[in-house]
C-alpha atoms as a PDB file:
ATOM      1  CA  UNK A   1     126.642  73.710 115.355  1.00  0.00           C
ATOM      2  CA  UNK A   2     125.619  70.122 114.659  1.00  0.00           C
ATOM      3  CA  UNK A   3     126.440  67.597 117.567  1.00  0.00           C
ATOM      4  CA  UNK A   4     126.859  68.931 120.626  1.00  0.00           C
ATOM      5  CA  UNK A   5     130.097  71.329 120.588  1.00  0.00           C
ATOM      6  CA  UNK A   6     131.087  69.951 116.963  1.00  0.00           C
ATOM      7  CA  UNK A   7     131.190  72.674 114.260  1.00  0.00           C
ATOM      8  CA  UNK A   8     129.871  72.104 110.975  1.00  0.00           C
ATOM      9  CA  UNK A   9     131.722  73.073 107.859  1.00  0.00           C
ATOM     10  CA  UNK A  10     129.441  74.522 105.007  1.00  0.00           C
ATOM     11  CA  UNK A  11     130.444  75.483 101.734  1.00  0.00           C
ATOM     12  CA  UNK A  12     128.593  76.435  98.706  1.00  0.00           C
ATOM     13  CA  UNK A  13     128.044  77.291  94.943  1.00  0.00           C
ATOM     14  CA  UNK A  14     126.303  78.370  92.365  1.00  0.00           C
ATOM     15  CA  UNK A  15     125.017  76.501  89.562  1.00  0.00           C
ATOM     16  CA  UNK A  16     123.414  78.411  86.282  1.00  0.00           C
ATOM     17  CA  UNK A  17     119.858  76.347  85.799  1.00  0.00           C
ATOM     18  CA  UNK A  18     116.978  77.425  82.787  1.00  0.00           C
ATOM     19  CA  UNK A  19     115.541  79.384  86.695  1.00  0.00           C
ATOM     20  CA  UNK A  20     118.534  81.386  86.807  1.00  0.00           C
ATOM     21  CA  UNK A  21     121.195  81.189  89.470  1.00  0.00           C
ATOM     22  CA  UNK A  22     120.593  78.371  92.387  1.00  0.00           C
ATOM     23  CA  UNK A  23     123.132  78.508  94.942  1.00  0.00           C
ATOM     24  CA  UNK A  24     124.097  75.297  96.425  1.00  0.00           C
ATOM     25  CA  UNK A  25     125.107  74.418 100.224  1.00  0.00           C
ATOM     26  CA  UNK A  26     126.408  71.454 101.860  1.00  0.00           C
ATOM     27  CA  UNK A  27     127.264  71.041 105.426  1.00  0.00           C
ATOM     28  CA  UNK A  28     129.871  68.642 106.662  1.00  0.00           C
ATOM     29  CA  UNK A  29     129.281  67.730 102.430  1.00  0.00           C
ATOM     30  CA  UNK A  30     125.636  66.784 102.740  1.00  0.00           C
ATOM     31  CA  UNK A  31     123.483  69.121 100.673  1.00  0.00           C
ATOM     32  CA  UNK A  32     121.248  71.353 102.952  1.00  0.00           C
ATOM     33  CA  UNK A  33     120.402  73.752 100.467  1.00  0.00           C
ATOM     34  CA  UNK A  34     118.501  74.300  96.574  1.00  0.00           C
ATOM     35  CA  UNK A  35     118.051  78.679  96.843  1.00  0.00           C
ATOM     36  CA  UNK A  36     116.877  80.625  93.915  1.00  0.00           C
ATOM     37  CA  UNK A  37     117.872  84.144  93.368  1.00  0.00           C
ATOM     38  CA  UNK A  38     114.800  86.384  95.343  1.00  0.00           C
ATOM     39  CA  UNK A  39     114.244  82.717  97.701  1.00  0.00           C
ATOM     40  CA  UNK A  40     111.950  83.276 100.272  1.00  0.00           C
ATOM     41  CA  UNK A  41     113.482  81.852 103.435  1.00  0.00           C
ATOM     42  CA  UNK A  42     116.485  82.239 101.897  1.00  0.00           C
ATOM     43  CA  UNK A  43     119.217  82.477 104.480  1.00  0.00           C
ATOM     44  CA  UNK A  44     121.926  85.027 104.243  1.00  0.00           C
ATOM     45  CA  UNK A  45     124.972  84.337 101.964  1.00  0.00           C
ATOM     46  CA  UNK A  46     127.002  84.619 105.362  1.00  0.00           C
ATOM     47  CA  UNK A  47     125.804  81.697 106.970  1.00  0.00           C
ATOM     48  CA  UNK A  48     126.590  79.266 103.693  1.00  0.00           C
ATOM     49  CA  UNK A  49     130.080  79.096 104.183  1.00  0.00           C
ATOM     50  CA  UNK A  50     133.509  79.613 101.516  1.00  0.00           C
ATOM     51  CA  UNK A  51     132.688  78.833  97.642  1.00  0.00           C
ATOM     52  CA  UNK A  52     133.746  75.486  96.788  1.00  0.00           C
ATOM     53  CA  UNK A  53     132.230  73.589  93.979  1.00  0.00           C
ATOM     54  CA  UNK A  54     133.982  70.440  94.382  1.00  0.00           C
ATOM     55  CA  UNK A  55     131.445  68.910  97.085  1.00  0.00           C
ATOM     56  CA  UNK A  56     128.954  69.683  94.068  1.00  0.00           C
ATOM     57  CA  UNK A  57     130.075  67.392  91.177  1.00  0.00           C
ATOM     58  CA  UNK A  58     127.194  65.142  91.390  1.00  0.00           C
ATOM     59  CA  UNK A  59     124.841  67.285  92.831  1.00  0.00           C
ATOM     60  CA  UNK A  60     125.088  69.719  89.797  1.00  0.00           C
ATOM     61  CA  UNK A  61     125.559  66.944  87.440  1.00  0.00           C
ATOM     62  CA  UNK A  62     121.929  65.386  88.644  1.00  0.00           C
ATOM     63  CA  UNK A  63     120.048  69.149  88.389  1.00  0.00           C
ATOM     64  CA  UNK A  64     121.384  69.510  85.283  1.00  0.00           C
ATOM     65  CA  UNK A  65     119.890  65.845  84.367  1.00  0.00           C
ATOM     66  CA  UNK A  66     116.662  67.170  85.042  1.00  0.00           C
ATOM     67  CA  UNK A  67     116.609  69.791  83.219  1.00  0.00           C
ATOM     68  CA  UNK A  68     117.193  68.607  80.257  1.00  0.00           C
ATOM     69  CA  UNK A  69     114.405  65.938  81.061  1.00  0.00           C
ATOM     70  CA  UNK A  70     116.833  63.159  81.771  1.00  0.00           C
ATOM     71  CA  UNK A  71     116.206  62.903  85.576  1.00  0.00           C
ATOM     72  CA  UNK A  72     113.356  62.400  87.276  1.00  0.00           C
ATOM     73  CA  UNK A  73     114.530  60.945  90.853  1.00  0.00           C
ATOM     74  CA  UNK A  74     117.655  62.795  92.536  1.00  0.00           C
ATOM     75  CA  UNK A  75     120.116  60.592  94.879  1.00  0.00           C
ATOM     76  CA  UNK A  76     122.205  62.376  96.874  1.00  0.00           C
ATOM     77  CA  UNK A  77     122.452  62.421 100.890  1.00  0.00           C
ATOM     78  CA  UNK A  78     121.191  65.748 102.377  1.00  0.00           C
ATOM     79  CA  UNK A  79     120.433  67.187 105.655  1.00  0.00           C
ATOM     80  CA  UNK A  80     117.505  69.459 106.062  1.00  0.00           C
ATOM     81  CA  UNK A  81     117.319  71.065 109.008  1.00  0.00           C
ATOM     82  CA  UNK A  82     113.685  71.199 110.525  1.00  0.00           C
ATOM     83  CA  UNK A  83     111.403  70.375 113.264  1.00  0.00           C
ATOM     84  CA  UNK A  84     110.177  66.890 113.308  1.00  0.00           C
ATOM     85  CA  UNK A  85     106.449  67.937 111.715  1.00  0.00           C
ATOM     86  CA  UNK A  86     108.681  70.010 109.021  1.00  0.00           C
ATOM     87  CA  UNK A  87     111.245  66.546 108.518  1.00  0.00           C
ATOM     88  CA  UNK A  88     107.828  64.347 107.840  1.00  0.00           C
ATOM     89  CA  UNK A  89     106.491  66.680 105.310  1.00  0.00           C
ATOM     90  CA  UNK A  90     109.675  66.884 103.298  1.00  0.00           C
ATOM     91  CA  UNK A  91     110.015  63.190 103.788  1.00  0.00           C
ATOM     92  CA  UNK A  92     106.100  62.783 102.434  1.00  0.00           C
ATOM     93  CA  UNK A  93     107.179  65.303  99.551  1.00  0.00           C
ATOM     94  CA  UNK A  94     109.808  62.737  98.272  1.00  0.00           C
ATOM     95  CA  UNK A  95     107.207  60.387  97.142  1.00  0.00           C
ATOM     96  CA  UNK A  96     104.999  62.502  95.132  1.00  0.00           C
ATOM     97  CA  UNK A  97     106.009  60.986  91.529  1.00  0.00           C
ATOM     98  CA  UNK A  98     107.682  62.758  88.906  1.00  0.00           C
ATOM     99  CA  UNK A  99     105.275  64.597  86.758  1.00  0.00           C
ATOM    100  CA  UNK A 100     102.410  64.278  89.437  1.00  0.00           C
ATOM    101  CA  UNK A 101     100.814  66.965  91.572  1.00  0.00           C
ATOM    102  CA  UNK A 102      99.133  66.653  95.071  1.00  0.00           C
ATOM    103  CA  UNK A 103      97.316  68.743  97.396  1.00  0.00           C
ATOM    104  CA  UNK A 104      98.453  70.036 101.110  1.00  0.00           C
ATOM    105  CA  UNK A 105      95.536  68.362 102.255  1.00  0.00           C
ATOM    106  CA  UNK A 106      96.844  64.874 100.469  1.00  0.00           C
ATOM    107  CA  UNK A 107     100.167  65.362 102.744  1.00  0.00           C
ATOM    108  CA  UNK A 108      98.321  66.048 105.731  1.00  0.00           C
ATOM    109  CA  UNK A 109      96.394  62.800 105.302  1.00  0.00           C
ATOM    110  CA  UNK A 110      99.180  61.023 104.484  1.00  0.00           C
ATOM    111  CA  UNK A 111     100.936  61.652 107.712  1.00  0.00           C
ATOM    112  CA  UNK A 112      97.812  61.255 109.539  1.00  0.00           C
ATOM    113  CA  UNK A 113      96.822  64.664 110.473  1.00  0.00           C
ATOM    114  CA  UNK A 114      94.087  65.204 107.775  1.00  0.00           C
ATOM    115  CA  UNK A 115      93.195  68.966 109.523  1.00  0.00           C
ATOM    116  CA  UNK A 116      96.663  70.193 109.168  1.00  0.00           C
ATOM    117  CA  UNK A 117      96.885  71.692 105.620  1.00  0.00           C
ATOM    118  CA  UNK A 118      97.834  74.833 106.421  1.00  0.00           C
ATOM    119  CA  UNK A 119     100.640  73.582 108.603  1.00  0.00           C
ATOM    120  CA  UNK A 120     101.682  71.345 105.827  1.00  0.00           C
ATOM    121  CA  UNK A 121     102.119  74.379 104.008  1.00  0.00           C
ATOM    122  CA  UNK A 122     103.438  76.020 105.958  1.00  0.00           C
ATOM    123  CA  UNK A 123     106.227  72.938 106.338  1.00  0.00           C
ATOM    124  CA  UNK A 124     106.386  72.753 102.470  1.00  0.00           C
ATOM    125  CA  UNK A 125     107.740  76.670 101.891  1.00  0.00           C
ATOM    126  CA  UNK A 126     110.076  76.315 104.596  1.00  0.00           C
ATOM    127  CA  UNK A 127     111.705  73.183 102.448  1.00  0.00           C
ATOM    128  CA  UNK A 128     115.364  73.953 101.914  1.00  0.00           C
ATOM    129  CA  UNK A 129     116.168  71.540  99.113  1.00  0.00           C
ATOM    130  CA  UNK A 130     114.417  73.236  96.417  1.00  0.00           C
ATOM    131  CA  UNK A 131     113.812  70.660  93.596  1.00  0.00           C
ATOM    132  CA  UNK A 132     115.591  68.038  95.119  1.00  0.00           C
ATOM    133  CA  UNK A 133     112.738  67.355  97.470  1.00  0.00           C
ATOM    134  CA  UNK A 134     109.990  68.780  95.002  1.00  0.00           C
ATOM    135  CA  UNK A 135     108.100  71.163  97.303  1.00  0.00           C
ATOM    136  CA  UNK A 136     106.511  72.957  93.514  1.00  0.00           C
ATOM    137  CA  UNK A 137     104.347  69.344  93.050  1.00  0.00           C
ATOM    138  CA  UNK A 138     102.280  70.403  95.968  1.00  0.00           C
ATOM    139  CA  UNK A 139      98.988  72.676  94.694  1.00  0.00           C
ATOM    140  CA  UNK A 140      96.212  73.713  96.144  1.00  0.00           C
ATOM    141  CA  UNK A 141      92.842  72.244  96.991  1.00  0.00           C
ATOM    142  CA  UNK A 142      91.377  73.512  93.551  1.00  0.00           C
ATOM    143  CA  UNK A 143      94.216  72.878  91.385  1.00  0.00           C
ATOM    144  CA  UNK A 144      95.303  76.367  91.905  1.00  0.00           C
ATOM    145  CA  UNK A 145      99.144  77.050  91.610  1.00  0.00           C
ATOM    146  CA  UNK A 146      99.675  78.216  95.739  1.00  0.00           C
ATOM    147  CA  UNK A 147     103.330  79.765  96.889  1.00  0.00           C
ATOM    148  CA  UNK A 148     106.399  78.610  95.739  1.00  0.00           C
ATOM    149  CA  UNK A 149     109.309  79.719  97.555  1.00  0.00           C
ATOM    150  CA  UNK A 150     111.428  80.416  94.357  1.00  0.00           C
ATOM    151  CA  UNK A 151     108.473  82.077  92.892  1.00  0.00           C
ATOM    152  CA  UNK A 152     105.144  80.803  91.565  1.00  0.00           C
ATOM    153  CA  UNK A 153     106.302  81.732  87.717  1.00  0.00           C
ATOM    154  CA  UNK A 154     109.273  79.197  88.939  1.00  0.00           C
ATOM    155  CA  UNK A 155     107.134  76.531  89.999  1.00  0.00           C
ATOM    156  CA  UNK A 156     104.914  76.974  86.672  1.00  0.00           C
ATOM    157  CA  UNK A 157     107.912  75.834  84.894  1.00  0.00           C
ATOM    158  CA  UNK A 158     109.139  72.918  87.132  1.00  0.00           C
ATOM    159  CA  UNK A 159     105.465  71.655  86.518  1.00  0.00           C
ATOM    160  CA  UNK A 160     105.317  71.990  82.922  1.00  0.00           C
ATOM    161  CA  UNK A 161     109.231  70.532  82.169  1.00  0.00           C
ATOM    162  CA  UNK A 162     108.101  67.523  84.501  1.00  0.00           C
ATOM    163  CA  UNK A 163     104.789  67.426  82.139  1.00  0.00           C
ATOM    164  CA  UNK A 164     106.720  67.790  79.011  1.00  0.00           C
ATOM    165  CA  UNK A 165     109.628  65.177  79.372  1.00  0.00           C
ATOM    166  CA  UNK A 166     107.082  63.143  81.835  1.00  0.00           C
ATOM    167  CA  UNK A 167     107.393  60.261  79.337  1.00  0.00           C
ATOM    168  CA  UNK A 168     111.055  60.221  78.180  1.00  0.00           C
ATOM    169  CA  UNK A 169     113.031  57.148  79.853  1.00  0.00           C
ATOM    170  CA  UNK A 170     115.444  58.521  83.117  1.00  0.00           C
ATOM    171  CA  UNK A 171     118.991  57.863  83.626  1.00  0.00           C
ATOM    172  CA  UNK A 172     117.970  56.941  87.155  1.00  0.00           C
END
């Protein structure tokens, strides 16, 4: 349900990517959902509603974008669903640059809470828009690779197509 008594209409697809399948939900056509095949978190297929690409167009158009290294800022509206703490962190995630890595300990002083790293985390592999609010630029303290929800060998290659085509002018 989204407002009170109001149902909300989700759909989905599924887009081929260079990570293998991502399937692709909307509700009431705002994207809530970036899943990998083997997601943590994932929710069940159930819940995302009939197949219909056509609320996709431009949602598939921009992945596809960057991946092939002409993207490196996504615009479309989406609705994350979330506590509050979990709706800051995605928001904070949103402004870690293109090509650029941070540390759950940079988030957490960012919104003010420097000793909440591990909720940060926490937060961050809970994110449902996969890519599209790039959870896989967050690290660890070190500079150690930490969980990805699609999979760390997943996030090893977000990292390293965002280094590669880092300098190549956007469409965006």
């Amino acid at each position: 349900m989204g407002k009170v008594g109001v149902a909300v209409r989700r759909t989905h697809t599924v887009m081929e990517s260079p990570l293998g399948p991502m399937t692709l939900v909307a509700a009431d056509g705002l994207l809530c959902g970036v899943y990998m095949v083997e997601h943590r978190h994932r929710p069940a297929l159930e819940t995302f509603g009939p197949a219909d690409a056509t609320s996709f167009t431009e949602c598939v158009a921009q992945l596809t974008e960057y991946f092939e290294g002409r993207r490196t800022e996504f615009d479309l509206p989406t609705a994350a669903q979330g506590t509050p703490f979990q709706q800051q962190v995605w928001s904070a995630l949103r402004e870690i640059p293109y090509g650029e890595t941070v540390t759950y300990g940079w988030i957490a002083e960012r919104l003010g809470r420097p000793t909440a790293s591990r909720a940060v985390g926490a937060a961050n592999g809970r994110n449902p828009i996969s890519i599209i609010v790039p959870c896989h630029r967050v690290i660890g303290a070190g500079g150690a690779l930490t969980g990805y929800g699609g999979g760390l060998h997943r996030k090893e290659r977000l990292l390293e197509l965002e280094r590669v085509h880092r300098a190549v002018p956007s469409v965006n």
